[in-house]
N, C-alpha and C. Protein backbone atom coordinates (compact mmCIF):
# COMPACT_ATOMS: atom_id res chain seq x y z
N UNK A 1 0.84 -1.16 0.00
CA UNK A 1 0.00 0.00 0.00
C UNK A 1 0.89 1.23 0.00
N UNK A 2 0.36 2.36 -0.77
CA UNK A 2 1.37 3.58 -1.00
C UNK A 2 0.32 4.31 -0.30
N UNK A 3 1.28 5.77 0.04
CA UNK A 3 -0.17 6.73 0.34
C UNK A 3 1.16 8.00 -0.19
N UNK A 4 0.29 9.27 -0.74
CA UNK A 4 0.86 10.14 -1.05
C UNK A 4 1.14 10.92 0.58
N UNK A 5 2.30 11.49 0.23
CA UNK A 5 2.77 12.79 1.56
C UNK A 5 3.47 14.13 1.07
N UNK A 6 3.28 15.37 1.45
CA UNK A 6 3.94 16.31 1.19
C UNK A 6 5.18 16.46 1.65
N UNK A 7 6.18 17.06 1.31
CA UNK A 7 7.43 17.43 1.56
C UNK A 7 7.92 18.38 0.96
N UNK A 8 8.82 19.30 1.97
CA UNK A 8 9.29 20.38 1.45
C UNK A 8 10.57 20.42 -0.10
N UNK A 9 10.13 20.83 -0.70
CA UNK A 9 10.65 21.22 -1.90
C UNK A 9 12.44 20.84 -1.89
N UNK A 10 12.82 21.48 -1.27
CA UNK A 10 14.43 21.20 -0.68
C UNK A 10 14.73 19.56 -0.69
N UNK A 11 13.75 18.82 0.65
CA UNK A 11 13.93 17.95 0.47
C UNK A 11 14.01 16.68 -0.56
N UNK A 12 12.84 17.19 -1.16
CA UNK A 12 12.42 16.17 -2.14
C UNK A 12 13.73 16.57 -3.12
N UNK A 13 14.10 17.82 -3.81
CA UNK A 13 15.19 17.69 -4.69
C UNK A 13 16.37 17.04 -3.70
N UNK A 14 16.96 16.80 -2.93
CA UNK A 14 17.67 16.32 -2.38
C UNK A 14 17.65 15.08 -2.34
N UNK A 15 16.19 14.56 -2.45
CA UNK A 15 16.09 13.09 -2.38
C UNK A 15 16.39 12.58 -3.91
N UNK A 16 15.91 13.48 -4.55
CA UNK A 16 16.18 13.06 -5.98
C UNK A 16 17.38 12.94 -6.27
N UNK A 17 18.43 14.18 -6.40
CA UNK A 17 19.53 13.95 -6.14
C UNK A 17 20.60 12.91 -5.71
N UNK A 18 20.02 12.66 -4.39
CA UNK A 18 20.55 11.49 -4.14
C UNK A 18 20.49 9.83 -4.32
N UNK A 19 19.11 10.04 -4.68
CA UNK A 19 18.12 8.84 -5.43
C UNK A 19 19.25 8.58 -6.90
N UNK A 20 19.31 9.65 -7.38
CA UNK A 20 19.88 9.34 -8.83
C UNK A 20 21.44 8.65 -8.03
N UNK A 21 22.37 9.22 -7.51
CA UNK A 21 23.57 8.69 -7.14
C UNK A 21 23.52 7.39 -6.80
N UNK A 22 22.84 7.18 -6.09
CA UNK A 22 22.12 5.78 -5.44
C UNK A 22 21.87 4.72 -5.86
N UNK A 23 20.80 5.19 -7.33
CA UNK A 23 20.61 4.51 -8.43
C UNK A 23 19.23 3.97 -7.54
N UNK A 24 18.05 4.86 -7.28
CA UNK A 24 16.85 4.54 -6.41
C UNK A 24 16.01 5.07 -6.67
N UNK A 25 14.85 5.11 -6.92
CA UNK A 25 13.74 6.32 -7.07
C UNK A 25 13.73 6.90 -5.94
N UNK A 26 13.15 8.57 -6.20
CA UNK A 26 13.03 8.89 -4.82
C UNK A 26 12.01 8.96 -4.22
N UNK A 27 11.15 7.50 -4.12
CA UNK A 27 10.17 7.46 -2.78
C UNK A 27 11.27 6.21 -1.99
N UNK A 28 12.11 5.40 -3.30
CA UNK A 28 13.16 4.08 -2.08
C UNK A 28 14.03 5.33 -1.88
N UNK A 29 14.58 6.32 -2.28
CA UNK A 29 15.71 7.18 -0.84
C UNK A 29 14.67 7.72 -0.04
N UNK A 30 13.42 8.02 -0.37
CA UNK A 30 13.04 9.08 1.21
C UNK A 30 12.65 7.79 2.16
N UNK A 31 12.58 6.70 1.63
CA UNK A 31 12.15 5.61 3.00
C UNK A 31 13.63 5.09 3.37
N UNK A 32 14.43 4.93 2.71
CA UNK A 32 15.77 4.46 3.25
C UNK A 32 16.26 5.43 3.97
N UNK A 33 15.85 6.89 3.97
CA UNK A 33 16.46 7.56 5.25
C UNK A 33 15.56 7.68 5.85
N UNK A 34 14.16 7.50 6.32
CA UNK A 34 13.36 7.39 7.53
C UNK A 34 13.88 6.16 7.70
N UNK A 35 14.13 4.64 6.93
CA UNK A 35 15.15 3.85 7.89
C UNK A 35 15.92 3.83 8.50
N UNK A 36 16.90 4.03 7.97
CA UNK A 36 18.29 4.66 8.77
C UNK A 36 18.01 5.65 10.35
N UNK A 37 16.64 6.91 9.71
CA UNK A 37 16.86 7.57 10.60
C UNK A 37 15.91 7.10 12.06
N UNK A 38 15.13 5.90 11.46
CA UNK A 38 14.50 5.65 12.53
C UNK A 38 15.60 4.71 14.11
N UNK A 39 16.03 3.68 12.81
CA UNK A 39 17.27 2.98 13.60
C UNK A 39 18.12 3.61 14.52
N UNK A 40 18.70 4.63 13.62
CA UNK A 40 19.12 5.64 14.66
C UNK A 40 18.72 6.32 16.01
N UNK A 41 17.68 7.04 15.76
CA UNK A 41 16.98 6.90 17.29
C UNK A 41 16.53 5.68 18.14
N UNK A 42 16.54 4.76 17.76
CA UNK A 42 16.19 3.60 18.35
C UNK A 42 17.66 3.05 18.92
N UNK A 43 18.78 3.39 18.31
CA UNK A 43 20.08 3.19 19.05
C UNK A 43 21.04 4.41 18.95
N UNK A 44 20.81 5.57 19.82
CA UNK A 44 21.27 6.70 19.75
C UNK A 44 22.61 6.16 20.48
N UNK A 45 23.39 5.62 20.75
CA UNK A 45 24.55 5.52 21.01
C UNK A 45 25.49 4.64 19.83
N UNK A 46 25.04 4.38 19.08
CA UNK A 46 25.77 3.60 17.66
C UNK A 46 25.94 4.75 16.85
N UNK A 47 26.97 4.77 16.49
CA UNK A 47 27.25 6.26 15.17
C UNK A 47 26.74 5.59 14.17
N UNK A 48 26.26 6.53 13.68
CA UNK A 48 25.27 6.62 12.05
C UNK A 48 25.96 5.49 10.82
N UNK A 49 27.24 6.08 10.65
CA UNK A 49 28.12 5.09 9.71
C UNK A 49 27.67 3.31 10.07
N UNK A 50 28.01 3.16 11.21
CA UNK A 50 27.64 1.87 11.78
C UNK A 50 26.29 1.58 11.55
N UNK A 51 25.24 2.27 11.46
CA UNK A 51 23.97 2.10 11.55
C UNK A 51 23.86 1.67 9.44
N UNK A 52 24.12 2.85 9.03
CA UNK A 52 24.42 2.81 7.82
C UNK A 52 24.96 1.16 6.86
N UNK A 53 25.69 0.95 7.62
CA UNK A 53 26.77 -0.26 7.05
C UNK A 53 26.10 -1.71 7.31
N UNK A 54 25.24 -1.55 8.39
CA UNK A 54 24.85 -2.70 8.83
C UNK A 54 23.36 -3.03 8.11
N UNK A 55 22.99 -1.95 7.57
CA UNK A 55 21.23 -2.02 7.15
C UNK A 55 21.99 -2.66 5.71
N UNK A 56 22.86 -1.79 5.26
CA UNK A 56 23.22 -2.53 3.59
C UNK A 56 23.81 -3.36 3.69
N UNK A 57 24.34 -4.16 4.72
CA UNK A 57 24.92 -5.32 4.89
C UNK A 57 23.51 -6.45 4.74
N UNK A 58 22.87 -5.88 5.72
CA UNK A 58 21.37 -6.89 5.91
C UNK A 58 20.49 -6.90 4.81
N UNK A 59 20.93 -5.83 3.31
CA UNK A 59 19.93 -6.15 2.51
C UNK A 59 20.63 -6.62 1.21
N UNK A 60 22.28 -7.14 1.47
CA UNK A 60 22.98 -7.71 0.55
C UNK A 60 22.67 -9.41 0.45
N UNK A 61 22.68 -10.19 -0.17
CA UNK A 61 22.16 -11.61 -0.36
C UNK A 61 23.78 -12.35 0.06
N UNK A 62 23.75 -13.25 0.58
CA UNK A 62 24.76 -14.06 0.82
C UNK A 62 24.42 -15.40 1.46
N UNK A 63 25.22 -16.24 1.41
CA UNK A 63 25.28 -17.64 1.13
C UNK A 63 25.92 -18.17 3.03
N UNK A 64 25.08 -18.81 3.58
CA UNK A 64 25.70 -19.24 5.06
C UNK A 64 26.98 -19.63 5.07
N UNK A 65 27.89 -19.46 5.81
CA UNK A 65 29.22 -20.02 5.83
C UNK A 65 29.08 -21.11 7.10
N UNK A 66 30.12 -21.75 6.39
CA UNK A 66 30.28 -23.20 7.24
C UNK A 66 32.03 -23.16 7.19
N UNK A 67 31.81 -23.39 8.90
CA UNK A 67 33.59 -23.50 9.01
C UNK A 67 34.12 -25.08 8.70
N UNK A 68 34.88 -24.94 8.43
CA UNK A 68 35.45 -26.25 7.58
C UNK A 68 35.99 -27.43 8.97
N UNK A 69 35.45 -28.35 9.03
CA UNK A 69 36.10 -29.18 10.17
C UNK A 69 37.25 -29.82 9.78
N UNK A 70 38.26 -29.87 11.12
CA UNK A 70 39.51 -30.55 11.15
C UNK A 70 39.58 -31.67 11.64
């Protein structure tokens, strides 16, 4: 389900902006930074970078590792 929302002008070119760098439309950058920014308040003692690194870690695909027995 979508729902339309207003936003200030600034922002939205900013989102675009950064949407294009990104390679995202900009309704996936304005929700990837209410992600980020929600996470963030939810762990205000983790710096942002960290917060950052770990969400695109969690939405990269990878394969379980298995340690090799001796």
């Amino acid at each position: 389900m979508s729902f339309s929302i207003r936003i200030a002008d600034a922002l939205y070119d900013a989102a675009r902006s950064r949407a294009k760098a990104e390679m995202r439309s900009v309704p996936q950058q304005v929700a990837y930074w209410a992600m980020v920014g929600r996470a963030a308040l939810d762990n205000p003692d983790l710096p942002i970078e960290f917060i950052r690194d770990t969400l695109v870690a969690m939405q990269e695909e990878s394969e379980p590792f298995e340690l090799p027995m001796s």
